[in-house]
C-alpha atoms as a PDB file:
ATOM      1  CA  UNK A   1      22.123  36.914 -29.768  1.00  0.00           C
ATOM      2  CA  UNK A   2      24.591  34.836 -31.541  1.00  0.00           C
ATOM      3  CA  UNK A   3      26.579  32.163 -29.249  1.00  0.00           C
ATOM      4  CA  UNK A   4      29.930  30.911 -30.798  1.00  0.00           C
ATOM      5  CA  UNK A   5      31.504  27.572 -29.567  1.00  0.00           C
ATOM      6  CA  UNK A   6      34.710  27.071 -29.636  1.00  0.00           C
ATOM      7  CA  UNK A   7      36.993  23.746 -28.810  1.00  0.00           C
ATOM      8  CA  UNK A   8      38.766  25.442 -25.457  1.00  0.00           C
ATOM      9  CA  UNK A   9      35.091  26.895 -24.555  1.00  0.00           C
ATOM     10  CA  UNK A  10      33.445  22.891 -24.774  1.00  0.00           C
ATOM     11  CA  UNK A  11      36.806  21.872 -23.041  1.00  0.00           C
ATOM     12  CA  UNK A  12      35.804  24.430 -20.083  1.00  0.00           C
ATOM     13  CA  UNK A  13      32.751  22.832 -19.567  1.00  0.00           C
ATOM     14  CA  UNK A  14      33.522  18.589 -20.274  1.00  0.00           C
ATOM     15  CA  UNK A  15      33.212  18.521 -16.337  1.00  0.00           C
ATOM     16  CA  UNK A  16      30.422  19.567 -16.134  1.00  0.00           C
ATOM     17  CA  UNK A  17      29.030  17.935 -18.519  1.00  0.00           C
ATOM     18  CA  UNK A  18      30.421  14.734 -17.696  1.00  0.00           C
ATOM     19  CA  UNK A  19      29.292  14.992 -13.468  1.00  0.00           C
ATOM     20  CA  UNK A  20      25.330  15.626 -14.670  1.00  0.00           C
ATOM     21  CA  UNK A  21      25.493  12.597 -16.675  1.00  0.00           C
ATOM     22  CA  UNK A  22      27.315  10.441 -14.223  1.00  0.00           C
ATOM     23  CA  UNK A  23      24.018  11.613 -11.969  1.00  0.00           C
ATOM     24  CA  UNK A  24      21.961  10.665 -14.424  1.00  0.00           C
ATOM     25  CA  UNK A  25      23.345   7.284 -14.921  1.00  0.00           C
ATOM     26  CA  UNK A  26      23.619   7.035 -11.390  1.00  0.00           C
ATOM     27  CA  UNK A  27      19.860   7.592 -10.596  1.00  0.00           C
ATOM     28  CA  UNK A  28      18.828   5.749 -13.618  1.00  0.00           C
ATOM     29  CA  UNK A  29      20.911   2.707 -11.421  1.00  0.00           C
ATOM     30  CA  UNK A  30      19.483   2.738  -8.177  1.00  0.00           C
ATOM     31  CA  UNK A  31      15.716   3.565  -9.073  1.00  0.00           C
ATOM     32  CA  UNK A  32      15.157  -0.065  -9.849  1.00  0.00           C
ATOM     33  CA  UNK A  33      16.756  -1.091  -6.788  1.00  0.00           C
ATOM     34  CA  UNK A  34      13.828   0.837  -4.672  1.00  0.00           C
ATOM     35  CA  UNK A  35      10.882  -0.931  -7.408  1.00  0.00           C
ATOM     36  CA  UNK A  36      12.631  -4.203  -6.244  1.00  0.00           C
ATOM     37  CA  UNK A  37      12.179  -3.828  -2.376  1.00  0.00           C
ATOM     38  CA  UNK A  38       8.790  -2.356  -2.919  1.00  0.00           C
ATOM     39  CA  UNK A  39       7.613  -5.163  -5.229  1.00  0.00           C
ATOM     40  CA  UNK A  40       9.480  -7.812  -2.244  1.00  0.00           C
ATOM     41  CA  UNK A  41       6.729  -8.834   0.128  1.00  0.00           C
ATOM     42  CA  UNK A  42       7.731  -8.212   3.904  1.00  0.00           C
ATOM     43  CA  UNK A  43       9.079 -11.816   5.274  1.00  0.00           C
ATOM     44  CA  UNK A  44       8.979 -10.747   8.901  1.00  0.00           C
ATOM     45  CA  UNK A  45       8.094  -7.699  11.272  1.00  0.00           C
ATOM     46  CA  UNK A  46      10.444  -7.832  14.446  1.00  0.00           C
ATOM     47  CA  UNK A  47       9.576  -5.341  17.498  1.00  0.00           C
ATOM     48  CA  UNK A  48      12.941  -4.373  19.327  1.00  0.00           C
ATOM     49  CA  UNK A  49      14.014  -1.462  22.042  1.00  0.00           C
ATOM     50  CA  UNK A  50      15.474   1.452  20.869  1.00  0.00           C
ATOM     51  CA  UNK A  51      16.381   4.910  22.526  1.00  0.00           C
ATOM     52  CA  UNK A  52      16.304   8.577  21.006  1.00  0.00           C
ATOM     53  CA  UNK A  53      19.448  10.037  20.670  1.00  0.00           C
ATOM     54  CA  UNK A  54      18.758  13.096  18.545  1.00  0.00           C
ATOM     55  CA  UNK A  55      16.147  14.191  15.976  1.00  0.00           C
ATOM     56  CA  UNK A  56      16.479  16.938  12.764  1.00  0.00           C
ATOM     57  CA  UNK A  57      13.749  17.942  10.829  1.00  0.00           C
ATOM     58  CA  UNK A  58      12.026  20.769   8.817  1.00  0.00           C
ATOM     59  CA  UNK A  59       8.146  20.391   7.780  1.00  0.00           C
ATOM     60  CA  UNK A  60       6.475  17.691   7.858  1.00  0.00           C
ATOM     61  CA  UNK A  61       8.707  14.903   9.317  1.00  0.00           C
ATOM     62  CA  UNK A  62      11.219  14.453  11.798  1.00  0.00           C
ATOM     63  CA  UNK A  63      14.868  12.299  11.077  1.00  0.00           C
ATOM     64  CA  UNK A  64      15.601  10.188  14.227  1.00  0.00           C
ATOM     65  CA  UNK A  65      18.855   8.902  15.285  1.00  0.00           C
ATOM     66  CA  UNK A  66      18.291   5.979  17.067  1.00  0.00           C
ATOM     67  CA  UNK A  67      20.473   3.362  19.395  1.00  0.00           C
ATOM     68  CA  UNK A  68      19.382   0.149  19.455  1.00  0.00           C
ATOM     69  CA  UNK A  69      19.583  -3.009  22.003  1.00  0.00           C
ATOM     70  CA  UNK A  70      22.465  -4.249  20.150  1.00  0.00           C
ATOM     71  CA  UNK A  71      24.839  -0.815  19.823  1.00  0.00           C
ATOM     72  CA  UNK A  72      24.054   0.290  16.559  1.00  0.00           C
ATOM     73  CA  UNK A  73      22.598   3.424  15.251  1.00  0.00           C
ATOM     74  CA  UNK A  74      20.039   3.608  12.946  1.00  0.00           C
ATOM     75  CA  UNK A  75      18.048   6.862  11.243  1.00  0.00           C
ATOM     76  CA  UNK A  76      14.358   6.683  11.179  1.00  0.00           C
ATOM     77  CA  UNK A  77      11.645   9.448   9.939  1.00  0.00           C
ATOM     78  CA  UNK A  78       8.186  10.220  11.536  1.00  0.00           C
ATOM     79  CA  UNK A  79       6.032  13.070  11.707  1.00  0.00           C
ATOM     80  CA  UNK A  80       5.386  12.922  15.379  1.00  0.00           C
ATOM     81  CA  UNK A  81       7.625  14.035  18.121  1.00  0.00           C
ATOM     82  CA  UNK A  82       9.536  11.990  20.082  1.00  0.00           C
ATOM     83  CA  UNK A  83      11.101  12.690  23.660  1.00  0.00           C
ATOM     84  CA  UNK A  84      15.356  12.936  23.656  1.00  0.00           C
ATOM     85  CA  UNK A  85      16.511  10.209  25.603  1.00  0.00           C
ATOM     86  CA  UNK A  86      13.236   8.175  25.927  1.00  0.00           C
ATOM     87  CA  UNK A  87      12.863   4.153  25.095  1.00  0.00           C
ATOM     88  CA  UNK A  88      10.470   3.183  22.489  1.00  0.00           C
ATOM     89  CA  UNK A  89       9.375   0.180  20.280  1.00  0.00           C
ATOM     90  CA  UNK A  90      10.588   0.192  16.661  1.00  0.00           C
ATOM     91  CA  UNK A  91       9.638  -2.490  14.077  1.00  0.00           C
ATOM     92  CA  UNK A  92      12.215  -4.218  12.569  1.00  0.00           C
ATOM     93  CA  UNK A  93      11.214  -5.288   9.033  1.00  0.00           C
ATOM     94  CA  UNK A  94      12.704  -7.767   6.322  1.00  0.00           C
ATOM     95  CA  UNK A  95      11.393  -8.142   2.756  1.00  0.00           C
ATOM     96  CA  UNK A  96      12.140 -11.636   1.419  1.00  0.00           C
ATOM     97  CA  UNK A  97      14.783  -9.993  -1.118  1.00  0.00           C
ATOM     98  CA  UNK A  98      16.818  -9.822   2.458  1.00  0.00           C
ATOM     99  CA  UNK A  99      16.582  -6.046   2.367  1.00  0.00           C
ATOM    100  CA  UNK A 100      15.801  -4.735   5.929  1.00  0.00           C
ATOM    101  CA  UNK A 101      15.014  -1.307   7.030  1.00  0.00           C
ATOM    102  CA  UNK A 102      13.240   0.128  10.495  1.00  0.00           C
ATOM    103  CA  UNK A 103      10.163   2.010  11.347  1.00  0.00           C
ATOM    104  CA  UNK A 104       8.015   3.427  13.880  1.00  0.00           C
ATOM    105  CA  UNK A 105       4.940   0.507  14.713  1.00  0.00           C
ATOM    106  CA  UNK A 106       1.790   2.222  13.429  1.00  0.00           C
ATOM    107  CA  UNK A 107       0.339   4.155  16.259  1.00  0.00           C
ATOM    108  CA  UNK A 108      -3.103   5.090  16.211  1.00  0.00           C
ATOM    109  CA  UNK A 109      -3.976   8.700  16.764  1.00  0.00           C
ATOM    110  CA  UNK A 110      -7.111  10.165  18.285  1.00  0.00           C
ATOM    111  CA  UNK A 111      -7.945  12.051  15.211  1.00  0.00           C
ATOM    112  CA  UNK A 112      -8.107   8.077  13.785  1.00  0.00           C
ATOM    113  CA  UNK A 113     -10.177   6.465  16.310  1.00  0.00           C
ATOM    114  CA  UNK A 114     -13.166   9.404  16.187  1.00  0.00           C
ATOM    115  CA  UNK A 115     -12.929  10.893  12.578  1.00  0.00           C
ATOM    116  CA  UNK A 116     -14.884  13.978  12.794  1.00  0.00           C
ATOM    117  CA  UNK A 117     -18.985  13.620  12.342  1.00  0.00           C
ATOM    118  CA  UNK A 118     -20.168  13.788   8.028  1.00  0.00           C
ATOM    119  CA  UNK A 119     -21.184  17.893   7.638  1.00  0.00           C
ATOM    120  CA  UNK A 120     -24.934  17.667   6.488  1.00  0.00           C
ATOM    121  CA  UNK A 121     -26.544  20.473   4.876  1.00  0.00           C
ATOM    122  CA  UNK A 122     -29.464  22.376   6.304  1.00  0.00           C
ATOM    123  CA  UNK A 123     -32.693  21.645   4.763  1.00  0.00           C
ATOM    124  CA  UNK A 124     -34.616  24.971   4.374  1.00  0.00           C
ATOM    125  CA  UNK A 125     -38.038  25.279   5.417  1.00  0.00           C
END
């Protein structure tokens, strides 16, 4: 099969074109950003009050809008289920590059505090 170009047929499709590489270039731009604040050790861990507004999620976690003490709103994922309406602790953290972001403290689970016995094999007699 034989595909011809022609100038109005490359014309039809500068947009295109042009909006995949402005992605490009756009992802190649913040993907440093996100190395930075991982590299940035954490300066300070802050609990505060916040209460469960609504949550969205499909598979494995959960997106969390969240009000906090102060009025704001802030969107936080987790993989456990939280209670509409309730008051809980989130941890406020900031790196030393003075990026902050917020996150459920680091509950333990039962499945964490008695990890299920080693499987030993049968010796045969």
């Amino acid at each position: 099969m034989l595909v011809s170009w022609t100038f109005a047929d490359v014309k039809g499709h500068v947009l295109g074109v042009v909006l995949i590489v402005a992605v490009f270039a756009a992802v190649l731009i913040v993907d440093p950003i996100k190395w930075t604040n991982k590299a940035s050790p954490i300066r300070s861990v802050e609990m505060i009050d916040a209460t469960v507004n609504s949550g969205q999620g499909e598979g494995q976690y959960i997106h969390y809008l969240l009000f906090l003490g102060d009025g704001s709103t802030v969107l936080v994922s987790d993989d456990r289920p939280r209670l509409m309406g309730s008051t809980i602790k989130l941890e406020r953290v900031t790196r030393e590059n003075g990026f902050v972001f917020y996150r459920f403290p680091d509950e333990r689970r039962p499945a964490d505090v008695f990890p299920k016995p080693k499987q030993q094999s049968l010796k045969k007699f």
